[in-house]
C-alpha atoms as a PDB file:
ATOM      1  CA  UNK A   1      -4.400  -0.007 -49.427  1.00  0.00           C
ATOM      2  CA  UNK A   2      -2.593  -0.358 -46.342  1.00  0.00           C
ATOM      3  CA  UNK A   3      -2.813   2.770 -44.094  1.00  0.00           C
ATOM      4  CA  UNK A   4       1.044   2.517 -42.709  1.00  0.00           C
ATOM      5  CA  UNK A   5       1.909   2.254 -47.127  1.00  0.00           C
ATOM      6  CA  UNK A   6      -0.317   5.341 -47.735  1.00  0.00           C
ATOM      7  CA  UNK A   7       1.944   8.355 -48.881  1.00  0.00           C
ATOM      8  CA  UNK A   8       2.720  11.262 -46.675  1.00  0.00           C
ATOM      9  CA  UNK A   9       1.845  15.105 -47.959  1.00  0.00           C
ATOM     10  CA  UNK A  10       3.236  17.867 -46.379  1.00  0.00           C
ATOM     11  CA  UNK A  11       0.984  20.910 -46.223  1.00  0.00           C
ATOM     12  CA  UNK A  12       1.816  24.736 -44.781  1.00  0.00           C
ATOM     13  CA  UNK A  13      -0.641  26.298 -41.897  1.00  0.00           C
ATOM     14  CA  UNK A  14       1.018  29.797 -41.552  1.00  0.00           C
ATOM     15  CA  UNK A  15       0.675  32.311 -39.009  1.00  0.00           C
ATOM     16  CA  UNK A  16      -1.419  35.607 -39.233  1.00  0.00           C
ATOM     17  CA  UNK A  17      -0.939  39.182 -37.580  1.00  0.00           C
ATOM     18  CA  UNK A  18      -3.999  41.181 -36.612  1.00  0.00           C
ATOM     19  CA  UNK A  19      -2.896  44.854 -38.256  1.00  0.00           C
ATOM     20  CA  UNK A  20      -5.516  46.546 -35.807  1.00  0.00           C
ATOM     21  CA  UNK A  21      -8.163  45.206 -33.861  1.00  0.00           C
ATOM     22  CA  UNK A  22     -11.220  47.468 -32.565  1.00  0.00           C
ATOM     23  CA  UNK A  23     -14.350  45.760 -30.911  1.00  0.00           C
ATOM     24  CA  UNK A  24     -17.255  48.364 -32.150  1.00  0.00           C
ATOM     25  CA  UNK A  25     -20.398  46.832 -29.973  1.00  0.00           C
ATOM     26  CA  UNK A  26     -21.942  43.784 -29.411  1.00  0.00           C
ATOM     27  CA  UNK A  27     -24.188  41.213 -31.505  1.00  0.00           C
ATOM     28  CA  UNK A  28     -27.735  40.676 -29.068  1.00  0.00           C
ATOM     29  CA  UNK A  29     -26.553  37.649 -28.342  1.00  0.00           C
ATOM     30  CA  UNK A  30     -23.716  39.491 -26.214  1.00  0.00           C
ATOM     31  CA  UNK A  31     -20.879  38.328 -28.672  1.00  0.00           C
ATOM     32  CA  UNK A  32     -18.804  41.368 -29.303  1.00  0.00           C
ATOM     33  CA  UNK A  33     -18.616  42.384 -33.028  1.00  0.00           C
ATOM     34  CA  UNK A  34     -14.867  43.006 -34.478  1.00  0.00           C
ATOM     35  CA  UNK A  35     -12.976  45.088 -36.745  1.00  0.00           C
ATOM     36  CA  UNK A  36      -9.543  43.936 -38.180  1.00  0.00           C
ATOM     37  CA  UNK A  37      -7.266  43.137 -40.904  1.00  0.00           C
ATOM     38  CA  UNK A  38      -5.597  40.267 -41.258  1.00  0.00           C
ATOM     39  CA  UNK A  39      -2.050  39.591 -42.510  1.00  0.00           C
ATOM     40  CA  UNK A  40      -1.380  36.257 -43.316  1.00  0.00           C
ATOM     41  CA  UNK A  41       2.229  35.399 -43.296  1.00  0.00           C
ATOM     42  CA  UNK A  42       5.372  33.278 -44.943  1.00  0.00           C
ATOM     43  CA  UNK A  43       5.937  31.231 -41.964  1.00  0.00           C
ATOM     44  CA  UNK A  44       3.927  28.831 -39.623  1.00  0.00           C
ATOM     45  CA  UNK A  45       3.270  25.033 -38.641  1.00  0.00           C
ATOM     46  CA  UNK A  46       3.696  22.238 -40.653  1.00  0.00           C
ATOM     47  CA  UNK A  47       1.169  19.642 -41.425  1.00  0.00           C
ATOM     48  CA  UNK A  48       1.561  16.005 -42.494  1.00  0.00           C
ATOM     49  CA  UNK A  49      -0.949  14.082 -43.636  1.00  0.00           C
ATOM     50  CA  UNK A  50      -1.600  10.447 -44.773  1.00  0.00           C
ATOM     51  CA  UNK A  51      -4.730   8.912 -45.344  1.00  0.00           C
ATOM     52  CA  UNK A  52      -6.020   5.771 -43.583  1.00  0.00           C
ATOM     53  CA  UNK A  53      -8.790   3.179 -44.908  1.00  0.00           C
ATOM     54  CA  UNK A  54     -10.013   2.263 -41.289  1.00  0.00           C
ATOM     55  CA  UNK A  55     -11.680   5.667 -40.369  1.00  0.00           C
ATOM     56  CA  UNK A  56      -9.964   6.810 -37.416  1.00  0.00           C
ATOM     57  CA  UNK A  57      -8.552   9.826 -37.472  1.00  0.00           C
ATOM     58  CA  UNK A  58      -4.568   9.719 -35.242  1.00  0.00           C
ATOM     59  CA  UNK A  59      -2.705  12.727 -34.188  1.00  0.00           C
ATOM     60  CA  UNK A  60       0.645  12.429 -33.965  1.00  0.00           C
ATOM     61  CA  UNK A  61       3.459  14.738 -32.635  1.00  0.00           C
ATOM     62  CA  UNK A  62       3.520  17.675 -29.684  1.00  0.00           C
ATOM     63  CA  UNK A  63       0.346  18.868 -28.537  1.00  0.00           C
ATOM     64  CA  UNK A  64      -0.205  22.296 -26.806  1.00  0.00           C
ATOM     65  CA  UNK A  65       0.056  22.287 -23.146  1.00  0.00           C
ATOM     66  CA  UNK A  66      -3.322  21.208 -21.664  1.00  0.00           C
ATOM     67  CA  UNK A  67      -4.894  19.731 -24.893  1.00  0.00           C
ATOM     68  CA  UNK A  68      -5.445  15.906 -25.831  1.00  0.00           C
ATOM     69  CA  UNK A  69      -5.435  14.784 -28.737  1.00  0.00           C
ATOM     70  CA  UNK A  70      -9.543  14.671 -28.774  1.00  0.00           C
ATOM     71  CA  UNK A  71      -9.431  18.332 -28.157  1.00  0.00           C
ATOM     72  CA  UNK A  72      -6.916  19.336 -30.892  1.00  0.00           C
ATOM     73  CA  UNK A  73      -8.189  21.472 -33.224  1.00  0.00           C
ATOM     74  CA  UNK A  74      -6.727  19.718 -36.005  1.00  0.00           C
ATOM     75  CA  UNK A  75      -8.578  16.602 -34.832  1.00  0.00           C
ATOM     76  CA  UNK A  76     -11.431  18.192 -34.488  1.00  0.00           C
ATOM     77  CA  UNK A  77     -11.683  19.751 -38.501  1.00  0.00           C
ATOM     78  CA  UNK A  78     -10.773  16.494 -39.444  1.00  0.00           C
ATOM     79  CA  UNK A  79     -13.770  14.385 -37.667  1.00  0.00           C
ATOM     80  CA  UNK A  80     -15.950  17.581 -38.785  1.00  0.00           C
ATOM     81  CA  UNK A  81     -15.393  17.217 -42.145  1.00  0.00           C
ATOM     82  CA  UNK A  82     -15.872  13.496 -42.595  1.00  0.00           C
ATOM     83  CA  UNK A  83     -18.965  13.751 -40.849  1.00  0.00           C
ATOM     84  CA  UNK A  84     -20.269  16.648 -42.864  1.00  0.00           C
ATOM     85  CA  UNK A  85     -19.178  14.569 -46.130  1.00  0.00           C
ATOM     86  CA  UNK A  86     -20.213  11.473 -45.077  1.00  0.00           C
ATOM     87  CA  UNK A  87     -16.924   9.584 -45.587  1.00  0.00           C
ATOM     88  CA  UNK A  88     -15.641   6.518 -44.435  1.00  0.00           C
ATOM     89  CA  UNK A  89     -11.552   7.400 -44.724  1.00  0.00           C
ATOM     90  CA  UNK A  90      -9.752   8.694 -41.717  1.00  0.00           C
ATOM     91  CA  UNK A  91      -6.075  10.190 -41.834  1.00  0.00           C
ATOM     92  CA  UNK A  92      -2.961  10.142 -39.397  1.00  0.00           C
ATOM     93  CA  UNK A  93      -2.044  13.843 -38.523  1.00  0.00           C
ATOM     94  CA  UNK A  94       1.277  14.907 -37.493  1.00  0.00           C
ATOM     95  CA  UNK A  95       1.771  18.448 -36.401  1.00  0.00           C
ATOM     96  CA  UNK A  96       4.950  20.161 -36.729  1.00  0.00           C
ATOM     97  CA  UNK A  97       4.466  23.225 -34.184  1.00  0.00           C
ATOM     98  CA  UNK A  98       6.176  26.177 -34.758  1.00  0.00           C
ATOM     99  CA  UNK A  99       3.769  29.317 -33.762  1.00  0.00           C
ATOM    100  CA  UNK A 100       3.501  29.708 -30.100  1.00  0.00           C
ATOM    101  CA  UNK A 101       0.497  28.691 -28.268  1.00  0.00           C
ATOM    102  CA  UNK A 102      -1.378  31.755 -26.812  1.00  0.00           C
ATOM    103  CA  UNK A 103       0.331  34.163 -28.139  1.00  0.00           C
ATOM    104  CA  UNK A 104      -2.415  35.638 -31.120  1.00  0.00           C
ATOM    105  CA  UNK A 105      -0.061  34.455 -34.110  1.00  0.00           C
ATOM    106  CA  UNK A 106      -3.191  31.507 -35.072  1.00  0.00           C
ATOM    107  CA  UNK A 107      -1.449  28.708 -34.646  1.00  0.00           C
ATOM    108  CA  UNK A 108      -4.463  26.621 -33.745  1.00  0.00           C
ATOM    109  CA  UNK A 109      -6.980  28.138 -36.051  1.00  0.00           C
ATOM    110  CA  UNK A 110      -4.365  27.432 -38.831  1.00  0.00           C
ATOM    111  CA  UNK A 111      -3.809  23.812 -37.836  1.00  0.00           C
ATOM    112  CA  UNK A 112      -7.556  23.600 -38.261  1.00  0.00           C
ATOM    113  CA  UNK A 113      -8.302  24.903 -41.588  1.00  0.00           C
ATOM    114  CA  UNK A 114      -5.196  23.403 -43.284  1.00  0.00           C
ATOM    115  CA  UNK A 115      -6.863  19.906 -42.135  1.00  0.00           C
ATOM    116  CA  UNK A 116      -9.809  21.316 -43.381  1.00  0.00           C
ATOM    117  CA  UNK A 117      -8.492  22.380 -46.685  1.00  0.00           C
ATOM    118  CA  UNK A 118      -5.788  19.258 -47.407  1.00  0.00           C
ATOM    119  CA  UNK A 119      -8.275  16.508 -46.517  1.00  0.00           C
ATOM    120  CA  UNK A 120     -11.106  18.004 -48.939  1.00  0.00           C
ATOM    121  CA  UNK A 121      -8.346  17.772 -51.486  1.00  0.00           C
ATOM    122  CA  UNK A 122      -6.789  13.889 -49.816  1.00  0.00           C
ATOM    123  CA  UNK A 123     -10.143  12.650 -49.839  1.00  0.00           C
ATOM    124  CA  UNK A 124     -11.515  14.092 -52.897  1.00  0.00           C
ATOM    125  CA  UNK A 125     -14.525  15.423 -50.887  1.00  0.00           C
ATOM    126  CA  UNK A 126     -14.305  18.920 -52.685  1.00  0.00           C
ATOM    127  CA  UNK A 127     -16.634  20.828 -50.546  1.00  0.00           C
ATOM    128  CA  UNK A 128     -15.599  24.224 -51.615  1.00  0.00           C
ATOM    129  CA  UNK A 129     -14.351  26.893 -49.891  1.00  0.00           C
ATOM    130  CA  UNK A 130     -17.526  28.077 -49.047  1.00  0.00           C
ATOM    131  CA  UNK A 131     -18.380  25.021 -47.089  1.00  0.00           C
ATOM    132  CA  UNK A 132     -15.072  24.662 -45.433  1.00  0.00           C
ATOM    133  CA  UNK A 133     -15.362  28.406 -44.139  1.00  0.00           C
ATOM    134  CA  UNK A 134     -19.218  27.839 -42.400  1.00  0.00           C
ATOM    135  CA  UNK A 135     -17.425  24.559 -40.883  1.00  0.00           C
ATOM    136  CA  UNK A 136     -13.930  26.232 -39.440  1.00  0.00           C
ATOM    137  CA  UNK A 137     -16.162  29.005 -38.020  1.00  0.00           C
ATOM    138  CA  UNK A 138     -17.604  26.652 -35.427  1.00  0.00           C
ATOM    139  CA  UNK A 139     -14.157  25.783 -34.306  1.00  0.00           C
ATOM    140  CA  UNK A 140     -13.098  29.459 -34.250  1.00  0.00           C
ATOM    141  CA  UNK A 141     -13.943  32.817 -35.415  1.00  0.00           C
ATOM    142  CA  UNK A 142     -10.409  33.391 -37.262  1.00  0.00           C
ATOM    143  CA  UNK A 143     -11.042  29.613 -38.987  1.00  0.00           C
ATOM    144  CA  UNK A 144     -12.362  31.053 -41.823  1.00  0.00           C
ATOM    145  CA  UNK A 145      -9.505  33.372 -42.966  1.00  0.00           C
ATOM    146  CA  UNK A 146      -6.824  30.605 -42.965  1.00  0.00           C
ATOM    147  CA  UNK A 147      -9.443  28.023 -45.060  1.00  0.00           C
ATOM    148  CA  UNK A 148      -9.751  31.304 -47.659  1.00  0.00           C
ATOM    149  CA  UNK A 149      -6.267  31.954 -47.701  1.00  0.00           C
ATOM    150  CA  UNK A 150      -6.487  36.054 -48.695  1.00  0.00           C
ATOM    151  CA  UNK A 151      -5.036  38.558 -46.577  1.00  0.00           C
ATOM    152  CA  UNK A 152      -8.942  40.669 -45.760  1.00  0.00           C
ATOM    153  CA  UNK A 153     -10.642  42.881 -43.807  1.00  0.00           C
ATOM    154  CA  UNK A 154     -12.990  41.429 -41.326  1.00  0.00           C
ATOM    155  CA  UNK A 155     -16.018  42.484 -39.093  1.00  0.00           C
ATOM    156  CA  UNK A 156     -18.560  40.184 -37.328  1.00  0.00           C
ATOM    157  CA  UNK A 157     -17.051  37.697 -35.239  1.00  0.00           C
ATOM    158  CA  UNK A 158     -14.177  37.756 -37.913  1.00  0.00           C
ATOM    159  CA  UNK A 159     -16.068  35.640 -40.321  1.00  0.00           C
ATOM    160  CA  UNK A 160     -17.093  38.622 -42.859  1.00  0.00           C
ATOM    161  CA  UNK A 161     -14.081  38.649 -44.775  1.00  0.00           C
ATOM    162  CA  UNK A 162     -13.567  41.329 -47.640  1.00  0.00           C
ATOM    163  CA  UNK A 163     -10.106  40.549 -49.625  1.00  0.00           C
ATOM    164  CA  UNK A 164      -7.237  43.585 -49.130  1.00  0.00           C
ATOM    165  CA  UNK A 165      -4.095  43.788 -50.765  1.00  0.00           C
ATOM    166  CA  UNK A 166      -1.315  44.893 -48.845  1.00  0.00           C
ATOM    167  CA  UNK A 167       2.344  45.898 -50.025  1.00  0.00           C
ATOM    168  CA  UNK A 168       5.078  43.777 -49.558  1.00  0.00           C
ATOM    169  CA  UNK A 169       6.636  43.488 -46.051  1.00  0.00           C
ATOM    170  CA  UNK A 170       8.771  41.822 -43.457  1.00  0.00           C
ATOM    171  CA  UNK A 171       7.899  41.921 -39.008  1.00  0.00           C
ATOM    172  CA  UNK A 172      10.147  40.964 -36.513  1.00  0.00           C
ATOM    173  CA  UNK A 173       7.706  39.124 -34.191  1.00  0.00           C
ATOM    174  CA  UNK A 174       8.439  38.926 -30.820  1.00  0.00           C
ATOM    175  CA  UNK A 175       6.736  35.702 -28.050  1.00  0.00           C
ATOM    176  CA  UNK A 176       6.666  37.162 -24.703  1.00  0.00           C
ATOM    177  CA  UNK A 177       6.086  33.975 -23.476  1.00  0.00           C
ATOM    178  CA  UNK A 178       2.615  34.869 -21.643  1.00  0.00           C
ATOM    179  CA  UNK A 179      -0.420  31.943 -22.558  1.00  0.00           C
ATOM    180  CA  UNK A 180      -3.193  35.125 -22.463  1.00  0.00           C
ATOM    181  CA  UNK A 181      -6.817  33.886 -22.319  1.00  0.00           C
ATOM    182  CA  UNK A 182      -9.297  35.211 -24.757  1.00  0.00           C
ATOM    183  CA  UNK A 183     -12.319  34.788 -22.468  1.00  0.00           C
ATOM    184  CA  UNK A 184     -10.665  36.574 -19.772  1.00  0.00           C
ATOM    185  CA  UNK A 185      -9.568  38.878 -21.955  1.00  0.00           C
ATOM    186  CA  UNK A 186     -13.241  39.408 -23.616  1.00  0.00           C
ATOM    187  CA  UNK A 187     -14.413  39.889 -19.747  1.00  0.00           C
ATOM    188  CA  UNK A 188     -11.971  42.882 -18.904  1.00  0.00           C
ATOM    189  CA  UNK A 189     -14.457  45.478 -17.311  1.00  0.00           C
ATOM    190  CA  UNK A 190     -11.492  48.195 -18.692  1.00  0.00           C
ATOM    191  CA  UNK A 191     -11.861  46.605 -22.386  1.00  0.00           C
ATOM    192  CA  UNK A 192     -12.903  49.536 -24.767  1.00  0.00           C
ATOM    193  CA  UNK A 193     -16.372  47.982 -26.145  1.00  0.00           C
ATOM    194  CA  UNK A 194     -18.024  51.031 -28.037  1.00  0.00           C
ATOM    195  CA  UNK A 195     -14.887  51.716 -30.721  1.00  0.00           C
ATOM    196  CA  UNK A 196     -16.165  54.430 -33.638  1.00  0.00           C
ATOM    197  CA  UNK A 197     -16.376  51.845 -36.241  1.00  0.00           C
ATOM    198  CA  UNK A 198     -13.191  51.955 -39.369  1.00  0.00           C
ATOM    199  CA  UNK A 199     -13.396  51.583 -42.718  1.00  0.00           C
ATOM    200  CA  UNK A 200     -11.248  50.373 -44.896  1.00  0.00           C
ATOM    201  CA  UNK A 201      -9.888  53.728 -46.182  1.00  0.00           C
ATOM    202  CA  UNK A 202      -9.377  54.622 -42.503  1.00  0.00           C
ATOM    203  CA  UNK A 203      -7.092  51.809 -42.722  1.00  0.00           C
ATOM    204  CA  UNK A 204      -5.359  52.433 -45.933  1.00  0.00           C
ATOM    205  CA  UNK A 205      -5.065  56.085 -45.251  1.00  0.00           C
ATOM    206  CA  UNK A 206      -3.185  55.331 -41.946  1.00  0.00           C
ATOM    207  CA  UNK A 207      -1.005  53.113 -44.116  1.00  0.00           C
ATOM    208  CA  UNK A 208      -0.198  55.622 -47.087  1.00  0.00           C
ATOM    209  CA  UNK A 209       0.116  58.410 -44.839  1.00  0.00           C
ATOM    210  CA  UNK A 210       1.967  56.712 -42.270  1.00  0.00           C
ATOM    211  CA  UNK A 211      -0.169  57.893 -39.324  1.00  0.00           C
ATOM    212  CA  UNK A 212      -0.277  55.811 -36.096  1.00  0.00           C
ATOM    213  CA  UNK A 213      -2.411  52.522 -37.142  1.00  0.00           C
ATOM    214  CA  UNK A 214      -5.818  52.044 -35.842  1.00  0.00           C
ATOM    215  CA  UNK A 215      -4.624  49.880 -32.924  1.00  0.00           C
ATOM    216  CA  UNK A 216      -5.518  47.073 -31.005  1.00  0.00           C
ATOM    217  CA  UNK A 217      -8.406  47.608 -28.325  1.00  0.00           C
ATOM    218  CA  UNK A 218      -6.667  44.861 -26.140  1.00  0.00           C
ATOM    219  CA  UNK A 219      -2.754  45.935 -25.796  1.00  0.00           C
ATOM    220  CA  UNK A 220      -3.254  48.695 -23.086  1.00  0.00           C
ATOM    221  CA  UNK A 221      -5.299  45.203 -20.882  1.00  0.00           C
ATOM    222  CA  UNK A 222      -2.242  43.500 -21.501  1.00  0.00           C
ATOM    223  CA  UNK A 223       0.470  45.929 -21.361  1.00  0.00           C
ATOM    224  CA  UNK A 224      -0.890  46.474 -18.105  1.00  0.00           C
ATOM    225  CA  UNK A 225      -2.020  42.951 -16.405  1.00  0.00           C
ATOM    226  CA  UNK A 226       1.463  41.825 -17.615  1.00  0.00           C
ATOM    227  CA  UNK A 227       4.907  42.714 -17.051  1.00  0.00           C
ATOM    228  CA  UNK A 228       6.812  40.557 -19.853  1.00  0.00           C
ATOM    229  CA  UNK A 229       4.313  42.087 -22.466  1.00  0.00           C
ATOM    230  CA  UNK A 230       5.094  45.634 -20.976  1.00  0.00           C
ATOM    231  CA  UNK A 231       9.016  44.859 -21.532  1.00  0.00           C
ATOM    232  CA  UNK A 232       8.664  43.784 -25.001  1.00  0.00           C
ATOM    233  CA  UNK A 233       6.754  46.936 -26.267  1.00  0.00           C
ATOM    234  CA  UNK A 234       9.654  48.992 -24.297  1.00  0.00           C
ATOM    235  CA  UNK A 235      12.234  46.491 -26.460  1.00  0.00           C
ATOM    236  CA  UNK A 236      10.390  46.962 -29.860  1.00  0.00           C
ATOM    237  CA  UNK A 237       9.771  50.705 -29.208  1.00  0.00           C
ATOM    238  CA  UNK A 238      13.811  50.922 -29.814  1.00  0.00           C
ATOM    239  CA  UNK A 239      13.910  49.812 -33.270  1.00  0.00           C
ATOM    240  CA  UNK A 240      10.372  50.750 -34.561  1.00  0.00           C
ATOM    241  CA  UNK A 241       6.653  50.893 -33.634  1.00  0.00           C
ATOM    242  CA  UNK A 242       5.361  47.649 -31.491  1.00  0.00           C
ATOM    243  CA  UNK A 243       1.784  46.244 -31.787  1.00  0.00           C
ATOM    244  CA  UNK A 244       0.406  43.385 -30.594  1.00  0.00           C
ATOM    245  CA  UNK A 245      -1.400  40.656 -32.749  1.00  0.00           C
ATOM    246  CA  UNK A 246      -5.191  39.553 -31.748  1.00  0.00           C
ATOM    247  CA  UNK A 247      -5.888  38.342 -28.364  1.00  0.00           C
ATOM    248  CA  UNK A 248      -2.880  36.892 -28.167  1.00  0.00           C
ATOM    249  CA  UNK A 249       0.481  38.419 -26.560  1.00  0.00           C
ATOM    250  CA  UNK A 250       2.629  38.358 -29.741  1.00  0.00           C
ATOM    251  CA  UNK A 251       3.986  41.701 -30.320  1.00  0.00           C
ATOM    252  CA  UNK A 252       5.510  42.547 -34.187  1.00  0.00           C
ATOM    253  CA  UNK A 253       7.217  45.505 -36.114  1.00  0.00           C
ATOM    254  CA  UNK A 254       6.899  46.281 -39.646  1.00  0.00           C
ATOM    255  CA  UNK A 255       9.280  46.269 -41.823  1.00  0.00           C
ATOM    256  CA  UNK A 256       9.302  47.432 -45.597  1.00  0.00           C
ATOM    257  CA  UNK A 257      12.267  45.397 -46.310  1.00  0.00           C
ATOM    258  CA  UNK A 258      13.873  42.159 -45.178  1.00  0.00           C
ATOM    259  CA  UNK A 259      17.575  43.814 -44.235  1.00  0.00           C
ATOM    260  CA  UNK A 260      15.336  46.386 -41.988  1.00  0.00           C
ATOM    261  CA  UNK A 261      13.726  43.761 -40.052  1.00  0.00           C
ATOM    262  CA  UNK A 262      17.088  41.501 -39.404  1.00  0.00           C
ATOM    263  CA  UNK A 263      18.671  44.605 -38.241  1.00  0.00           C
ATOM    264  CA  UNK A 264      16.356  45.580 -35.971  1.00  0.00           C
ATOM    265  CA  UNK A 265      16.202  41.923 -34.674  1.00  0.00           C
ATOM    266  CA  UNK A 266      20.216  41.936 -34.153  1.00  0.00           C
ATOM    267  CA  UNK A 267      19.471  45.341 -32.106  1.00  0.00           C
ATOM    268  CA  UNK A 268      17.214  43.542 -29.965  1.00  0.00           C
ATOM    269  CA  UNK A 269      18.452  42.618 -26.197  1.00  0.00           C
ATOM    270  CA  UNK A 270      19.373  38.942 -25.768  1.00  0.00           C
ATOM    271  CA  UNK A 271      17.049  36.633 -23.911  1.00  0.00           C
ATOM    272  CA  UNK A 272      13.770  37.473 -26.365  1.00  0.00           C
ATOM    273  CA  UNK A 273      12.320  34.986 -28.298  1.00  0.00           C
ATOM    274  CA  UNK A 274      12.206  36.906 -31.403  1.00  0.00           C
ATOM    275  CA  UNK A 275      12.205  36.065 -35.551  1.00  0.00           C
ATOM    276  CA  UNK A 276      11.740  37.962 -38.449  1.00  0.00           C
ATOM    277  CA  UNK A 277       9.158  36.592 -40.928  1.00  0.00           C
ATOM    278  CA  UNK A 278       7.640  37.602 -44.504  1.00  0.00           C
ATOM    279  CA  UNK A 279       3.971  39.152 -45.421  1.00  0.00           C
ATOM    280  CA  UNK A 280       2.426  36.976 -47.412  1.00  0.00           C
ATOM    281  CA  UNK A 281       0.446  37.970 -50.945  1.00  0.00           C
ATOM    282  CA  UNK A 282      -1.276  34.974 -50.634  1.00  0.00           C
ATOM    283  CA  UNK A 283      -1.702  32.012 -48.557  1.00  0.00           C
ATOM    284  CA  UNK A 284       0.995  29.201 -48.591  1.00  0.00           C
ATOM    285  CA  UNK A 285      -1.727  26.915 -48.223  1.00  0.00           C
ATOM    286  CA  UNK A 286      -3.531  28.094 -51.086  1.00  0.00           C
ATOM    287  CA  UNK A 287      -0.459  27.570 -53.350  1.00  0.00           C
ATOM    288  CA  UNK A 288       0.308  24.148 -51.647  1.00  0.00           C
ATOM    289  CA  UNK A 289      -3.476  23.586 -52.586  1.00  0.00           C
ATOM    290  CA  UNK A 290      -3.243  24.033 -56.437  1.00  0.00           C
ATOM    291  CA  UNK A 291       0.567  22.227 -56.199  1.00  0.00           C
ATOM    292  CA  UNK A 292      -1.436  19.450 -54.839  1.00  0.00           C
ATOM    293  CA  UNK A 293      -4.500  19.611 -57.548  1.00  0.00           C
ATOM    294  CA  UNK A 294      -1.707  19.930 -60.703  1.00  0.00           C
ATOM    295  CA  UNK A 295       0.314  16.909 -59.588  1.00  0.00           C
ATOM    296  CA  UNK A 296      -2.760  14.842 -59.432  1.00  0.00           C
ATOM    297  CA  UNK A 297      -4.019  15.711 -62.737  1.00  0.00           C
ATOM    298  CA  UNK A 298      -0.427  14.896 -64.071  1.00  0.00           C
ATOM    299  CA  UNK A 299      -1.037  11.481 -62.102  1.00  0.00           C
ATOM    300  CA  UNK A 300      -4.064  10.823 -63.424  1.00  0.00           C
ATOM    301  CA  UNK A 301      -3.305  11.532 -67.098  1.00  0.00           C
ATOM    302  CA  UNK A 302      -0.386   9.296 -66.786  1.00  0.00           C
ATOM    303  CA  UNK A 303      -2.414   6.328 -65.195  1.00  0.00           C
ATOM    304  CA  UNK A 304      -0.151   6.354 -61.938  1.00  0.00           C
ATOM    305  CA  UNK A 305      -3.100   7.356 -59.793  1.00  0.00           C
ATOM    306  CA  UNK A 306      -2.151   9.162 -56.158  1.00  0.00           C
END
């Protein structure tokens, strides 16, 4: 086959929200353990995918400021995975960016496991989940969450995922337009290290009861190291309660219903780059994943092949 005739598939790597974030002590290897939830949500990047029969692997589109296309984290899944399954097809990637860079929403980390995820399916290497999540953890510690596509609690690094359902909901997510750094973040000497560790009742109880959520150890860092994320919370605080999401300096509301959050969006001043996006039940990925499986069974039955 020709790589330039090979079909195109378009596959979903949506943004997450961190619902709290607490950083309980550290692993003896000085890594700091975390606690958090993760929300994984409606809206995102966009991947496109073809395969290729000459083994290179070709990104195409934007890239984040600062990053070549060797240090892409979509590039970087996709060499993983051929190399773990010893395969000799490569793929062109085109990214369609969407989530801001920096800003804790995952774009990256998404872009990583939805390569990971669409070329097990493109190349037919069917790893399983399993495998996929030990291989997007050594390209981040939020990797895993995206390849297992359920919204979950998580400790460790953010690799021990436990499943959660959460209720239906809508955020008005606000980009403050600061690129924050996680290391220097991680290296604050006013970062609160020693957290009483949560469970997950602590977290649903918070929910059902509507107390103040658990909260996110690095805001008060940010809200004070930078103005712009300081006159966001002071925006949001207007229409609802402001958090911020991971290490990032995305800041969101929640919403129990979509005419709340486009509301409070129209209340906002001008000059924010703000949107309102859905909760998701469950990954977009995983449903463009089992899309993807059906129509190639219904190929294969009818001898069309892909």
């Amino acid at each position: 086959m020709n790589p330039d005739q090979a079909p195109w598939s378009e596959w979903p790597a949506p943004a997450k929200l961190n619902l709290f974030l607490r950083i309980p002590g550290r692993r003896a290897d000085g890594y700091h353990l975390l606690q958090t939830v993760f929300r994984l949500l409606e809206w995102g990047d966009t991947l496109r995918l073809r395969p290729r029969v000459d083994g290179r692997i070709v990104r195409h589109g934007d890239l984040a400021p600062g990053t070549d296309a060797e240090g892409d984290l979509a590039v970087r899944a996709a060499r993983m995975l051929a190399e773990e399954a010893n395969v000799s097809q490569g793929a062109d990637i085109f990214v369609e960016k969407r989530i801001p860079s920096g800003a804790g929403f995952g774009g990256g980390s998404s872009d990583a496991a939805t390569a990971l995820v669409a070329l097990d399916a493109i190349w037919g290497t069917d790893l399983g989940l399993d495998r996929l999540a030990a291989l997007g953890l050594r390209l981040g510690a939020d990797v895993p969450v995206f390849v297992r596509g359920d919204n979950a609690w998580a400790e460790g690094v953010g690799e021990l995922l436990t499943p959660v359902g959460l209720p239906p909901a809508w955020y008005l997510l606000v980009d403050p337009g600061v690129h924050a750094s996680t290391a220097e973040l991680f290296q604050a000497p006013e970062l609160t290290r020693d957290a009483a560790p949560a469970t997950i009742s602590d977290f649903a109880s918070a929910a059902v009861e509507q107390h103040a959520p658990l909260g996110n150890v690095f805001e008060p860092v940010l809200r004070s190291r930078e103005p712009a994320v300081e006159a966001v919370f002071a925006a949001l605080a207007r229409v609802g309660r402001p958090r911020l999401t991971g290490t990032g300096s995305g800041c969101f509301v929640e919403f129990g219903d979509r005419a709340s959050a486009q509301a409070a969006l129209q209340a906002l001043p001008p000059g924010l780059r703000a949107w309102v996006a859905e909760g998701a039940a469950r990954s977009p990925l995983r449903v463009a994943l089992e899309r993807f499986r059906l129509q190639g069974r219904r190929q294969v039955a009818q001898g069309t092949g892909f």
